[in-house]
PDBML (XML) file of the C-alpha atoms, coordinates in Angstrom:
<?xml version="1.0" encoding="UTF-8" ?>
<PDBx:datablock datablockName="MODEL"
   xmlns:PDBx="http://pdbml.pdb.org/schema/pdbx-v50.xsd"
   xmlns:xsi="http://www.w3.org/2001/XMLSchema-instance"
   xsi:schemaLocation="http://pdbml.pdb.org/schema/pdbx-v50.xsd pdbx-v50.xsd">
   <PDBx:atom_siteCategory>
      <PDBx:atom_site id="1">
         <PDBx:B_iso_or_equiv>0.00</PDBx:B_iso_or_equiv>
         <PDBx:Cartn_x>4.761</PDBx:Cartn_x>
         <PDBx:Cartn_y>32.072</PDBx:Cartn_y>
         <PDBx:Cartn_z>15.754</PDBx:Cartn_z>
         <PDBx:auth_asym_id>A</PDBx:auth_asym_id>
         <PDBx:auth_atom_id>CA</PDBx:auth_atom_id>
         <PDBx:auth_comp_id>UNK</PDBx:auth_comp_id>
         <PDBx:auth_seq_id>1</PDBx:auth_seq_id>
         <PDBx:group_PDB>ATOM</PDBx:group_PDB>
         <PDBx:label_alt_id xsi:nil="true" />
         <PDBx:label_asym_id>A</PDBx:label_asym_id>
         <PDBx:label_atom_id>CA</PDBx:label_atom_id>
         <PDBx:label_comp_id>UNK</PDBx:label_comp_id>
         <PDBx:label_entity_id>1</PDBx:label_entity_id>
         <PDBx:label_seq_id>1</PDBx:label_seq_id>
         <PDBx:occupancy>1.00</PDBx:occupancy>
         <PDBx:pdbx_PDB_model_num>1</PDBx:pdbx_PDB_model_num>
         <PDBx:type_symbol>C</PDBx:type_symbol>
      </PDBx:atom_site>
      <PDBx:atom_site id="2">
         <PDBx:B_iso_or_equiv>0.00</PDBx:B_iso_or_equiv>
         <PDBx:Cartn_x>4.703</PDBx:Cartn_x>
         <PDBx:Cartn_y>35.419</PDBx:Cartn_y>
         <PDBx:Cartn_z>16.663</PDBx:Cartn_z>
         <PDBx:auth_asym_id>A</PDBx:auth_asym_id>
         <PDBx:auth_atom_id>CA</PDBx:auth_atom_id>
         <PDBx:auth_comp_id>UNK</PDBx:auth_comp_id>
         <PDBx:auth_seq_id>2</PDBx:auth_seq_id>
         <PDBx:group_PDB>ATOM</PDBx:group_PDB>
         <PDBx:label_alt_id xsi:nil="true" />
         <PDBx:label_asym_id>A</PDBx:label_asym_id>
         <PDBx:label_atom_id>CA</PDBx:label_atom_id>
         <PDBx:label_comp_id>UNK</PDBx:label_comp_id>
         <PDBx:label_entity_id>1</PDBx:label_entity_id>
         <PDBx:label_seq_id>2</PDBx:label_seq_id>
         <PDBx:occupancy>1.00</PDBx:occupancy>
         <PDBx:pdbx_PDB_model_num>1</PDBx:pdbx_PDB_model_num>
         <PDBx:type_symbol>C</PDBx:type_symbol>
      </PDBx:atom_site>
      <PDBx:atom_site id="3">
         <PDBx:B_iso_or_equiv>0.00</PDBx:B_iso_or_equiv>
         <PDBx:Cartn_x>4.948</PDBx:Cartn_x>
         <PDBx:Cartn_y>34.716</PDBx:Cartn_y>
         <PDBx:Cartn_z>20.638</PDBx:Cartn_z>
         <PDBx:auth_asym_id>A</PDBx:auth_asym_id>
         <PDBx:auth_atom_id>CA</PDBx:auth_atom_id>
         <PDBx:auth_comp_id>UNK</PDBx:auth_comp_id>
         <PDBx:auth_seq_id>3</PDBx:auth_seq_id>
         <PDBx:group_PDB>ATOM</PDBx:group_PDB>
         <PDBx:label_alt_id xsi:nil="true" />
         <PDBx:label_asym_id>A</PDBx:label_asym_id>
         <PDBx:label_atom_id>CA</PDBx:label_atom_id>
         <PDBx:label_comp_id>UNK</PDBx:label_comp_id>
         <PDBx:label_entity_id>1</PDBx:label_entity_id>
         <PDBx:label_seq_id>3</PDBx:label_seq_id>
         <PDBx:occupancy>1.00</PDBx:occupancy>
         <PDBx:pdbx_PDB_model_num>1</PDBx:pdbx_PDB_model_num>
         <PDBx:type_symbol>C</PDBx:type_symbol>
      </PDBx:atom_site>
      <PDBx:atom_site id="4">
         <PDBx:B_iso_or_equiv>0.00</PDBx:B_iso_or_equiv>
         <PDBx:Cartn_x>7.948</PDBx:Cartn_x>
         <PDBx:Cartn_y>32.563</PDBx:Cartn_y>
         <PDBx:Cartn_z>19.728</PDBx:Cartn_z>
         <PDBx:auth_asym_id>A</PDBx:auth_asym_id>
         <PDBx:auth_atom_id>CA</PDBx:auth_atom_id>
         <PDBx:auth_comp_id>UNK</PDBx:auth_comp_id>
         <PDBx:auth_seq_id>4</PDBx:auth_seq_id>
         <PDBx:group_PDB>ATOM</PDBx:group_PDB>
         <PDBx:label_alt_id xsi:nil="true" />
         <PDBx:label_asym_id>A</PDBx:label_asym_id>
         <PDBx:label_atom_id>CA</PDBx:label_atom_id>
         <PDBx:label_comp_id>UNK</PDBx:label_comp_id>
         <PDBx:label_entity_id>1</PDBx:label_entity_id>
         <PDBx:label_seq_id>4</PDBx:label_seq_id>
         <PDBx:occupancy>1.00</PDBx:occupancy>
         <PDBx:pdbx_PDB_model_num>1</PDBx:pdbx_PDB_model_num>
         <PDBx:type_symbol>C</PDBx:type_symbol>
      </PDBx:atom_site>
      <PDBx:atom_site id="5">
         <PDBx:B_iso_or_equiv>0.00</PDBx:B_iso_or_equiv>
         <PDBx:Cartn_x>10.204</PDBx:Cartn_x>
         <PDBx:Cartn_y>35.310</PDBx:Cartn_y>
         <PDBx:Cartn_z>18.068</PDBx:Cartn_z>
         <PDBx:auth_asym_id>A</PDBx:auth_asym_id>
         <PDBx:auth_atom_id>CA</PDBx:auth_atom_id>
         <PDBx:auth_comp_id>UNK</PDBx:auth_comp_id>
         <PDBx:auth_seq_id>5</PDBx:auth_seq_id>
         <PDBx:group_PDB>ATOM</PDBx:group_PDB>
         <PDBx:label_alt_id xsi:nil="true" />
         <PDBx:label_asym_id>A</PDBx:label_asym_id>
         <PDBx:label_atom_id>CA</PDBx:label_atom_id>
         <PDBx:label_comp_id>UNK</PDBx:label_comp_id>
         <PDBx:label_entity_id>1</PDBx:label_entity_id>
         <PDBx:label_seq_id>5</PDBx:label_seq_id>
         <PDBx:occupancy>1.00</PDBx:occupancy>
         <PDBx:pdbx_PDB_model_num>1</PDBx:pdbx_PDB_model_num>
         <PDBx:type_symbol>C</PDBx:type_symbol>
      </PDBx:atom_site>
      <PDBx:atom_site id="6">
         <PDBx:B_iso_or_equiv>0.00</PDBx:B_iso_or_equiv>
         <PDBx:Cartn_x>8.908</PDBx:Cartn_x>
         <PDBx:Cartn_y>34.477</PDBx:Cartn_y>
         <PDBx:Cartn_z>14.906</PDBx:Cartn_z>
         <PDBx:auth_asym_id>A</PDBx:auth_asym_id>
         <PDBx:auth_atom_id>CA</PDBx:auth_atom_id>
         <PDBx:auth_comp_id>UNK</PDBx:auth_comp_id>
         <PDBx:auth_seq_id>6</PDBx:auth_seq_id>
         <PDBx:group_PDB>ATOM</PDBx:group_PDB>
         <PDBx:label_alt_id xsi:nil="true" />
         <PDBx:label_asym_id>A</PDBx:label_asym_id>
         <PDBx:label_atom_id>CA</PDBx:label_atom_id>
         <PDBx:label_comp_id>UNK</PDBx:label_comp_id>
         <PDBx:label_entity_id>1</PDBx:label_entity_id>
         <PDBx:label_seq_id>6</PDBx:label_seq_id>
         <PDBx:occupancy>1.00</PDBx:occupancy>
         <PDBx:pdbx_PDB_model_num>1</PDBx:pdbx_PDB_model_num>
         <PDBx:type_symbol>C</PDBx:type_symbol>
      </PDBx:atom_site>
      <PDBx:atom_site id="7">
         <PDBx:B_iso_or_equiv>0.00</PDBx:B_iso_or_equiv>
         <PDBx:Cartn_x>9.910</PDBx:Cartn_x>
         <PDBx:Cartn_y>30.976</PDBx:Cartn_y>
         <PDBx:Cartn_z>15.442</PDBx:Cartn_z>
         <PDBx:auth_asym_id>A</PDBx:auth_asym_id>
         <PDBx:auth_atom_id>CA</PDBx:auth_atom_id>
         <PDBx:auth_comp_id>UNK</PDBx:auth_comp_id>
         <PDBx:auth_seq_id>7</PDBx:auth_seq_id>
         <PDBx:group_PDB>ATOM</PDBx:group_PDB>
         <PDBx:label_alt_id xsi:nil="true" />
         <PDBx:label_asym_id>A</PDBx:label_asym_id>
         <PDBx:label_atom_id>CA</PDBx:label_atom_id>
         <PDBx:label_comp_id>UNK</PDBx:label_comp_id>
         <PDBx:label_entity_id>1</PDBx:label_entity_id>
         <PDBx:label_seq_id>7</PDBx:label_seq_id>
         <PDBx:occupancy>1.00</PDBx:occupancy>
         <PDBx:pdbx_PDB_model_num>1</PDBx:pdbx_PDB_model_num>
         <PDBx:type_symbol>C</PDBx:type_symbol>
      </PDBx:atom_site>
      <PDBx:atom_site id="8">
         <PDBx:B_iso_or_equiv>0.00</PDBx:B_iso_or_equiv>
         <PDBx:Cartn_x>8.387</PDBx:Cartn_x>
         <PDBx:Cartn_y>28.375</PDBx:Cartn_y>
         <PDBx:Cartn_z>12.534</PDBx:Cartn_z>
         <PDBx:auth_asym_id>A</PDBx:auth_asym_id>
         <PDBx:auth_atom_id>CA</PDBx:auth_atom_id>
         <PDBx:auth_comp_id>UNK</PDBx:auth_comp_id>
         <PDBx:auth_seq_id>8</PDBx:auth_seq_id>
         <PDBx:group_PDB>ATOM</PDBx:group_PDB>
         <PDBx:label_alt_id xsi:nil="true" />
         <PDBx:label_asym_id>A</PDBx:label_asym_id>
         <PDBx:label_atom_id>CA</PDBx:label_atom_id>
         <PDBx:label_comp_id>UNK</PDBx:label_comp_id>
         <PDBx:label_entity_id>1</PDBx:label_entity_id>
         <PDBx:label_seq_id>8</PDBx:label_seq_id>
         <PDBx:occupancy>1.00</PDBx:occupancy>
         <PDBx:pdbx_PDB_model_num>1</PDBx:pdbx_PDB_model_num>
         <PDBx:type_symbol>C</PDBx:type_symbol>
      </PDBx:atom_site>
      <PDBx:atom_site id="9">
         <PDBx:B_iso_or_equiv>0.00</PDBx:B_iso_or_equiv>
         <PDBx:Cartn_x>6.525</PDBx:Cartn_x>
         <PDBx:Cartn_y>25.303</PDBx:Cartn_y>
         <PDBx:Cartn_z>13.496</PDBx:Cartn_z>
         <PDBx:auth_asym_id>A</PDBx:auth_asym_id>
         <PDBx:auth_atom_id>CA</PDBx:auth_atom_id>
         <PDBx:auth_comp_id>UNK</PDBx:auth_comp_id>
         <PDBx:auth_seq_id>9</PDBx:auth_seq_id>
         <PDBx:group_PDB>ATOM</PDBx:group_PDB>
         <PDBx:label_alt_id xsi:nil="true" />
         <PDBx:label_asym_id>A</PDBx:label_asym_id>
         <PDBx:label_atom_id>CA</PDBx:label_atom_id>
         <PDBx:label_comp_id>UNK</PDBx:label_comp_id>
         <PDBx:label_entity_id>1</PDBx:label_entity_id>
         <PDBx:label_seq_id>9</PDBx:label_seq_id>
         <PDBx:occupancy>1.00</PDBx:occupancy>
         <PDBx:pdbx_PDB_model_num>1</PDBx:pdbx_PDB_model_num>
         <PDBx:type_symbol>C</PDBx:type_symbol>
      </PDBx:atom_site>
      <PDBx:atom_site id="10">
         <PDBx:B_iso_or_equiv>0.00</PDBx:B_iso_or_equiv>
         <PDBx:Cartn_x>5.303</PDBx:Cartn_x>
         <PDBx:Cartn_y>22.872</PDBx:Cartn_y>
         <PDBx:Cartn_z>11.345</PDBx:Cartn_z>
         <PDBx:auth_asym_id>A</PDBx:auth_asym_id>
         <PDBx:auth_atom_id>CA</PDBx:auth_atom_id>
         <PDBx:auth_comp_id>UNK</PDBx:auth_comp_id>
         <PDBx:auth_seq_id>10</PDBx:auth_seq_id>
         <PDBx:group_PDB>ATOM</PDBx:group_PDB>
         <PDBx:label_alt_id xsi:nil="true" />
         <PDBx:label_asym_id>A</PDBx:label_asym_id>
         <PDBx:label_atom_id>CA</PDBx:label_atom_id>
         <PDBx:label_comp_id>UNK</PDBx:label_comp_id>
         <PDBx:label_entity_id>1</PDBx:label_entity_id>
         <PDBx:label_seq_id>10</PDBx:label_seq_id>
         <PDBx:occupancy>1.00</PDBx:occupancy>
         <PDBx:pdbx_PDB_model_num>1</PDBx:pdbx_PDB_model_num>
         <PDBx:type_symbol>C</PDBx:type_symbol>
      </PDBx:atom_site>
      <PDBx:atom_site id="11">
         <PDBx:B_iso_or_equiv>0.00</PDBx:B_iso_or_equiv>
         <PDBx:Cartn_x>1.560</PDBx:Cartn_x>
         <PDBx:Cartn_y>22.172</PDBx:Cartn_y>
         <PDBx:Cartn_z>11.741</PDBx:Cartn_z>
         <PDBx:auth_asym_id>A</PDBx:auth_asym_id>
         <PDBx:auth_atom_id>CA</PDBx:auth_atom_id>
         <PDBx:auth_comp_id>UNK</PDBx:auth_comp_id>
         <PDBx:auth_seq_id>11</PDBx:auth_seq_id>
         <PDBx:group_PDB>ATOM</PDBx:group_PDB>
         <PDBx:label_alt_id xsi:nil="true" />
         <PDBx:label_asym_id>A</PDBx:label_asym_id>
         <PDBx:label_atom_id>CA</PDBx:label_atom_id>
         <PDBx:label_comp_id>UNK</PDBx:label_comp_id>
         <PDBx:label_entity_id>1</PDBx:label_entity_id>
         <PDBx:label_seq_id>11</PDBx:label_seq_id>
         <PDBx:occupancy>1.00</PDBx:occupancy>
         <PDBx:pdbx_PDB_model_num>1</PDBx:pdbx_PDB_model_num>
         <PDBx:type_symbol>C</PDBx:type_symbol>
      </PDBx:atom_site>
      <PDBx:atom_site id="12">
         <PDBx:B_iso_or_equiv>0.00</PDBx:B_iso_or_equiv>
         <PDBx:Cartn_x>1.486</PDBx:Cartn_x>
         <PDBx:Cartn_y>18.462</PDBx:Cartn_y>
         <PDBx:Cartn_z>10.243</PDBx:Cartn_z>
         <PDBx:auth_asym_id>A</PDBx:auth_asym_id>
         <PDBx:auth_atom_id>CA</PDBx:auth_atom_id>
         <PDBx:auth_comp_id>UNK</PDBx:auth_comp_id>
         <PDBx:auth_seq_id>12</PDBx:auth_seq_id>
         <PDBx:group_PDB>ATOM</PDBx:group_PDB>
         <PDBx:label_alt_id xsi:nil="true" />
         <PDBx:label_asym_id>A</PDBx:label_asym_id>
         <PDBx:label_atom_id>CA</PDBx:label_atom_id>
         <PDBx:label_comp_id>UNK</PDBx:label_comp_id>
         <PDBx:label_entity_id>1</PDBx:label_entity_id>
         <PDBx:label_seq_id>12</PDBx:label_seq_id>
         <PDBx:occupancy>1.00</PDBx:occupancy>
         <PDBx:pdbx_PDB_model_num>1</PDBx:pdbx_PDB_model_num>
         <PDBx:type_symbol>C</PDBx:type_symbol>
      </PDBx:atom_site>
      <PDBx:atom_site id="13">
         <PDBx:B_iso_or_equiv>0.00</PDBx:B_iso_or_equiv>
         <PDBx:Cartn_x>-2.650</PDBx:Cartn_x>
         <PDBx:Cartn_y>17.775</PDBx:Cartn_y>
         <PDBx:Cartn_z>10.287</PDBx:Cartn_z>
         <PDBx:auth_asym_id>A</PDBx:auth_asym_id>
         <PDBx:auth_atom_id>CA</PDBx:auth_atom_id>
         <PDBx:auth_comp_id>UNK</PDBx:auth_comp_id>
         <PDBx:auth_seq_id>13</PDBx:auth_seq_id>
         <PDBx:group_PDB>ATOM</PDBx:group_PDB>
         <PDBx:label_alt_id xsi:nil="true" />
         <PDBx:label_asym_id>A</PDBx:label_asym_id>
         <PDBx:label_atom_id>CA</PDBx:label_atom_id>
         <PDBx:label_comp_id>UNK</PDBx:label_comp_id>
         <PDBx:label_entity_id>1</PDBx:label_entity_id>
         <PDBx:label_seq_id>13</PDBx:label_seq_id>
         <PDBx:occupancy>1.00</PDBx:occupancy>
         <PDBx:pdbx_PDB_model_num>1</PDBx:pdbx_PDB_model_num>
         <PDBx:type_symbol>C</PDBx:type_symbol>
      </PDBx:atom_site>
      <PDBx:atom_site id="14">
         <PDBx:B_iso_or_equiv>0.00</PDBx:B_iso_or_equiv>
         <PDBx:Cartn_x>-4.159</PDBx:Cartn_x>
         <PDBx:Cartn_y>13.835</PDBx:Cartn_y>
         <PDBx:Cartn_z>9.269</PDBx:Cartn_z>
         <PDBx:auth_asym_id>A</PDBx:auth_asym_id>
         <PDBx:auth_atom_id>CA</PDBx:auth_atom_id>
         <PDBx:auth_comp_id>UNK</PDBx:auth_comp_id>
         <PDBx:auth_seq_id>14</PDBx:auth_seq_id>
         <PDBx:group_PDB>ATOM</PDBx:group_PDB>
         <PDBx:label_alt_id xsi:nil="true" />
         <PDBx:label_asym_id>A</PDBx:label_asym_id>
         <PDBx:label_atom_id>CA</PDBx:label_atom_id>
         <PDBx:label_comp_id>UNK</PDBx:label_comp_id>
         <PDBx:label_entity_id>1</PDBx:label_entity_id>
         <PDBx:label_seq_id>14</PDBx:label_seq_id>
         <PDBx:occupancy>1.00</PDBx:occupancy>
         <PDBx:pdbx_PDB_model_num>1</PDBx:pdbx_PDB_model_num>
         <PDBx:type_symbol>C</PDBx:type_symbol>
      </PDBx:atom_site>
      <PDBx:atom_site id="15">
         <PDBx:B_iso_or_equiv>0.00</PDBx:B_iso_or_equiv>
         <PDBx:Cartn_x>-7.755</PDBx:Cartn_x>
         <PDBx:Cartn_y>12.838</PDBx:Cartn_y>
         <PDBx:Cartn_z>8.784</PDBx:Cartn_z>
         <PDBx:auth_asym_id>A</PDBx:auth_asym_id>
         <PDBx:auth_atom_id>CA</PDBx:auth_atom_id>
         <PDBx:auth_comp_id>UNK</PDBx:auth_comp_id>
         <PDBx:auth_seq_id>15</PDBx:auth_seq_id>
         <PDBx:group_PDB>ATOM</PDBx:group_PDB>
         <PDBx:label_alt_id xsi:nil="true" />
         <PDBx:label_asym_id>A</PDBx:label_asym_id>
         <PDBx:label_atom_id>CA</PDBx:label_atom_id>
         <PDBx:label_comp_id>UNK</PDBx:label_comp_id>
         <PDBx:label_entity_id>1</PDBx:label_entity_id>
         <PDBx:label_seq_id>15</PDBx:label_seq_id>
         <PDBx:occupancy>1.00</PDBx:occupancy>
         <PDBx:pdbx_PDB_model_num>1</PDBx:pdbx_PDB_model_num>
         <PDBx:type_symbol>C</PDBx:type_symbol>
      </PDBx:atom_site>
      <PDBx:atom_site id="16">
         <PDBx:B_iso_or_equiv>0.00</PDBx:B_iso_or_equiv>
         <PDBx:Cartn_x>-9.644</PDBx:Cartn_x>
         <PDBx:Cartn_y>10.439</PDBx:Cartn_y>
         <PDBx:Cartn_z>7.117</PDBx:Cartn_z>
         <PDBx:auth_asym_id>A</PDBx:auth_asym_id>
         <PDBx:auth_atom_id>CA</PDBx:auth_atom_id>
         <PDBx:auth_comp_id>UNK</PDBx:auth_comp_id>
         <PDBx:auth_seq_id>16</PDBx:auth_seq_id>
         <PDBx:group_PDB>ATOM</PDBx:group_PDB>
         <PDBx:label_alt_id xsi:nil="true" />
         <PDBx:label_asym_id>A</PDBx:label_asym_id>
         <PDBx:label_atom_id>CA</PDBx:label_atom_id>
         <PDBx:label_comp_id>UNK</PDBx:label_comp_id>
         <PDBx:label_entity_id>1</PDBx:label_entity_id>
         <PDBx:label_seq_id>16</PDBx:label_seq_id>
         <PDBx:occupancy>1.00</PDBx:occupancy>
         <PDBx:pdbx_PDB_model_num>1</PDBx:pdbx_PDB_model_num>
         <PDBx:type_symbol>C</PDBx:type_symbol>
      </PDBx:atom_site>
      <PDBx:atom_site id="17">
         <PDBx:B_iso_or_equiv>0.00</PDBx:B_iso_or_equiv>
         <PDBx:Cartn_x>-11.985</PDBx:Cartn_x>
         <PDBx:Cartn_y>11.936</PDBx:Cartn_y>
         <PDBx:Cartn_z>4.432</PDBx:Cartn_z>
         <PDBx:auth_asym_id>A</PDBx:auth_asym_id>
         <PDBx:auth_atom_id>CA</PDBx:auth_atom_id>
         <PDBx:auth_comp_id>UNK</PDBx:auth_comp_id>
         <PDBx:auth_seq_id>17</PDBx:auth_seq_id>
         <PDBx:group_PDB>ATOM</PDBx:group_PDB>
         <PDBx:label_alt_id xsi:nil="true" />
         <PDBx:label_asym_id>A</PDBx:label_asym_id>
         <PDBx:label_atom_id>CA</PDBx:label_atom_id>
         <PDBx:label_comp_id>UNK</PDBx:label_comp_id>
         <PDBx:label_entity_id>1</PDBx:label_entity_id>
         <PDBx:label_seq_id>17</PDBx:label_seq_id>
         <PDBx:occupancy>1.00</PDBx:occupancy>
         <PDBx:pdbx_PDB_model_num>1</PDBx:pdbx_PDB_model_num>
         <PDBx:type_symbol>C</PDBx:type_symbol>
      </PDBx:atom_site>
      <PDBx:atom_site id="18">
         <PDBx:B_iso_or_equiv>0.00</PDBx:B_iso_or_equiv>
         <PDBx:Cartn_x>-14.748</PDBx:Cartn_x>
         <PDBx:Cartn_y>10.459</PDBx:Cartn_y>
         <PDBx:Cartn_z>1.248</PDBx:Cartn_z>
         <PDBx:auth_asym_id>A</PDBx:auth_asym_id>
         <PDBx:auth_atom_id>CA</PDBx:auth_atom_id>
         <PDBx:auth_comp_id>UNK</PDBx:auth_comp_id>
         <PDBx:auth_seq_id>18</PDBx:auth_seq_id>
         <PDBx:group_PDB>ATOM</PDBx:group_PDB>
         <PDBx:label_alt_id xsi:nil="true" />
         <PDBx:label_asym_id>A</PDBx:label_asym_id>
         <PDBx:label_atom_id>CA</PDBx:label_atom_id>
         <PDBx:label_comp_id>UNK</PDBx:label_comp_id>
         <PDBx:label_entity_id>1</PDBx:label_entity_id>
         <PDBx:label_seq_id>18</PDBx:label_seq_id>
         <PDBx:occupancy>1.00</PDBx:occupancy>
         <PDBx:pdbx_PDB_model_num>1</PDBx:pdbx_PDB_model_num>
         <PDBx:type_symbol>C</PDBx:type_symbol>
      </PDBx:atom_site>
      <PDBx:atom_site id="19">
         <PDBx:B_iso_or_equiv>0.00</PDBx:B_iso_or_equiv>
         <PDBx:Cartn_x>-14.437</PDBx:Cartn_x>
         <PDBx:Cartn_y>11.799</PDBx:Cartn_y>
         <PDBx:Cartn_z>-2.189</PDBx:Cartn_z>
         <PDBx:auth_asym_id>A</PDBx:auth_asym_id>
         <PDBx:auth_atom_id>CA</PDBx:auth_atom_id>
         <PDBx:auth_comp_id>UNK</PDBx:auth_comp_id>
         <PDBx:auth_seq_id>19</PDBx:auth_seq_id>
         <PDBx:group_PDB>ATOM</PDBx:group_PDB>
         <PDBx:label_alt_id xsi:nil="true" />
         <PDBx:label_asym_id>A</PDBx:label_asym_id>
         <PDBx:label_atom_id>CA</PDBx:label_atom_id>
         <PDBx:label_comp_id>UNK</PDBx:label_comp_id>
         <PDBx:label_entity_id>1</PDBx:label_entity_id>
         <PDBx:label_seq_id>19</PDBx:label_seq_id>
         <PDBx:occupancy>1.00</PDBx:occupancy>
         <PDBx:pdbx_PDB_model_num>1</PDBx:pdbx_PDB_model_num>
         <PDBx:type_symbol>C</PDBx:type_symbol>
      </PDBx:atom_site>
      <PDBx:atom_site id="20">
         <PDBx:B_iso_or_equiv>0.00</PDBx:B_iso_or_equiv>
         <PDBx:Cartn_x>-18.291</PDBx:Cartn_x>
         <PDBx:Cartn_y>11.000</PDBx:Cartn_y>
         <PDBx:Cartn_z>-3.697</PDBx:Cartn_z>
         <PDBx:auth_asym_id>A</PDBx:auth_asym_id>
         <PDBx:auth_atom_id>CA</PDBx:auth_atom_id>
         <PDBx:auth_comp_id>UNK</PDBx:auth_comp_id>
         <PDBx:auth_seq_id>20</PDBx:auth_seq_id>
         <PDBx:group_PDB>ATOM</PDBx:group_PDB>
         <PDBx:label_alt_id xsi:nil="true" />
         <PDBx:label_asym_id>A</PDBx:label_asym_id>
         <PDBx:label_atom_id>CA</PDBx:label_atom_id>
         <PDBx:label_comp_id>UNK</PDBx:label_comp_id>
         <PDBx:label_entity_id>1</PDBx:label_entity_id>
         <PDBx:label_seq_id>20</PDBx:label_seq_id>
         <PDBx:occupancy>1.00</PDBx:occupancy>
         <PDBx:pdbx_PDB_model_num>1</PDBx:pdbx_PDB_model_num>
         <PDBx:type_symbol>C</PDBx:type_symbol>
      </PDBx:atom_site>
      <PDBx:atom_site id="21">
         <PDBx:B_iso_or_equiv>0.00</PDBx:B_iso_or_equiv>
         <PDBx:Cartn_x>-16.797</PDBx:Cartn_x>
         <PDBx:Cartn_y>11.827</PDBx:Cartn_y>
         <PDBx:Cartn_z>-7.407</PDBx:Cartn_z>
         <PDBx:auth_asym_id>A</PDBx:auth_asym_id>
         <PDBx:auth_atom_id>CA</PDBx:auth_atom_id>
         <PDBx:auth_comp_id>UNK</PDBx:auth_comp_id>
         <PDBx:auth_seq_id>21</PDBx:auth_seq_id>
         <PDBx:group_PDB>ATOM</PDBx:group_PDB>
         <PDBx:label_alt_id xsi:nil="true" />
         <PDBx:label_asym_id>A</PDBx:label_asym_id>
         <PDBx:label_atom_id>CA</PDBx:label_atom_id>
         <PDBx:label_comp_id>UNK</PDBx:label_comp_id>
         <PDBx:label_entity_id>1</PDBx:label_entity_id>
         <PDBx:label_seq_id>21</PDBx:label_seq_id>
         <PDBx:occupancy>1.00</PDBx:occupancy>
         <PDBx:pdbx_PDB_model_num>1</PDBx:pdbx_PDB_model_num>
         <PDBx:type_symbol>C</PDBx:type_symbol>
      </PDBx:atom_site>
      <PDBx:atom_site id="22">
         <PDBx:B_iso_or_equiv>0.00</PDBx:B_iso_or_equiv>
         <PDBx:Cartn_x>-17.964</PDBx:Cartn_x>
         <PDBx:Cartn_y>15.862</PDBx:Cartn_y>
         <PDBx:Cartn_z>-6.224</PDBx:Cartn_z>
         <PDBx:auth_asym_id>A</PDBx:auth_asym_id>
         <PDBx:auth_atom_id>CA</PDBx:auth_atom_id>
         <PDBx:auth_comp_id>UNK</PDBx:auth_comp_id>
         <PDBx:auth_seq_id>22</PDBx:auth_seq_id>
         <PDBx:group_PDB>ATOM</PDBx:group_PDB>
         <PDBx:label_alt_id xsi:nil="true" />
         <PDBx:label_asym_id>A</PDBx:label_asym_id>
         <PDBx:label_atom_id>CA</PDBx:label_atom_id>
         <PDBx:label_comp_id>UNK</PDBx:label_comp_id>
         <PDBx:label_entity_id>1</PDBx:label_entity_id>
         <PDBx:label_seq_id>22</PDBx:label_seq_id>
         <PDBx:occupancy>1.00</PDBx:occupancy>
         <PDBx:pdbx_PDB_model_num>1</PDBx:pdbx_PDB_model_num>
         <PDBx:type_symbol>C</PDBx:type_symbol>
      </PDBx:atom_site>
      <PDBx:atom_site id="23">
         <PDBx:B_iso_or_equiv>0.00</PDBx:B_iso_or_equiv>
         <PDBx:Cartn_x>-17.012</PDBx:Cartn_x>
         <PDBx:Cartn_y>16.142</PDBx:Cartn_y>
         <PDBx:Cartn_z>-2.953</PDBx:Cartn_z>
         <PDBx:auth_asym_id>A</PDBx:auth_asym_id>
         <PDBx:auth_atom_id>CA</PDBx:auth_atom_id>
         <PDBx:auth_comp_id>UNK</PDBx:auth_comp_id>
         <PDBx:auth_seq_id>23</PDBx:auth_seq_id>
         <PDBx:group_PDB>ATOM</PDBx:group_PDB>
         <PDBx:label_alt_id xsi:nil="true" />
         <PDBx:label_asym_id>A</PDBx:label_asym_id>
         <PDBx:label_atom_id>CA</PDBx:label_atom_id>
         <PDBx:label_comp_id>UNK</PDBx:label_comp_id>
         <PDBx:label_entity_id>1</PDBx:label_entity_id>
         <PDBx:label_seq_id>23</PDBx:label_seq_id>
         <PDBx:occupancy>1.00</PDBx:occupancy>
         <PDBx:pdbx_PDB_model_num>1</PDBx:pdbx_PDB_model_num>
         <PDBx:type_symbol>C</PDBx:type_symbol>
      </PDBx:atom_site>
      <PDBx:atom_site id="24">
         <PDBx:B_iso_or_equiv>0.00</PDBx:B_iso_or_equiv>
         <PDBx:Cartn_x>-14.521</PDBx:Cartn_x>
         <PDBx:Cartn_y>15.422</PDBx:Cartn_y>
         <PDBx:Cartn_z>-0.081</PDBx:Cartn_z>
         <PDBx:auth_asym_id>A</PDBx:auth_asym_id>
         <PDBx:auth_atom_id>CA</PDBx:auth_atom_id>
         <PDBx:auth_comp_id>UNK</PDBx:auth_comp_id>
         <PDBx:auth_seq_id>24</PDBx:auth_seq_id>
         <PDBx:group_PDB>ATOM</PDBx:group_PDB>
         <PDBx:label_alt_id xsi:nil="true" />
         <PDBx:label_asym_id>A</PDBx:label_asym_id>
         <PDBx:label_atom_id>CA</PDBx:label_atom_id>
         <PDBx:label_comp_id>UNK</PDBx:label_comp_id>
         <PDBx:label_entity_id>1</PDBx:label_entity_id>
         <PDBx:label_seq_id>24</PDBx:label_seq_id>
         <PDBx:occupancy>1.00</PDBx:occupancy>
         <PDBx:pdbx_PDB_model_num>1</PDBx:pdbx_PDB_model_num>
         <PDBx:type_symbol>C</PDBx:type_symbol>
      </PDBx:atom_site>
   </PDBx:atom_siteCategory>
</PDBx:datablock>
């Protein structure tokens, strides 16, 4: 993060999804 000095954060994302065989 830039504004941070270049400090690292970790963005840790979670959502529920449907794979059709094609597709999510």
């Amino acid at each position: 993060i830039p504004e941070w000095g270049g400090q690292k954060v970790r963005i840790m994302l979670e959502e529920d999804a449907f794979f059709d065989g094609s597709s999510v």
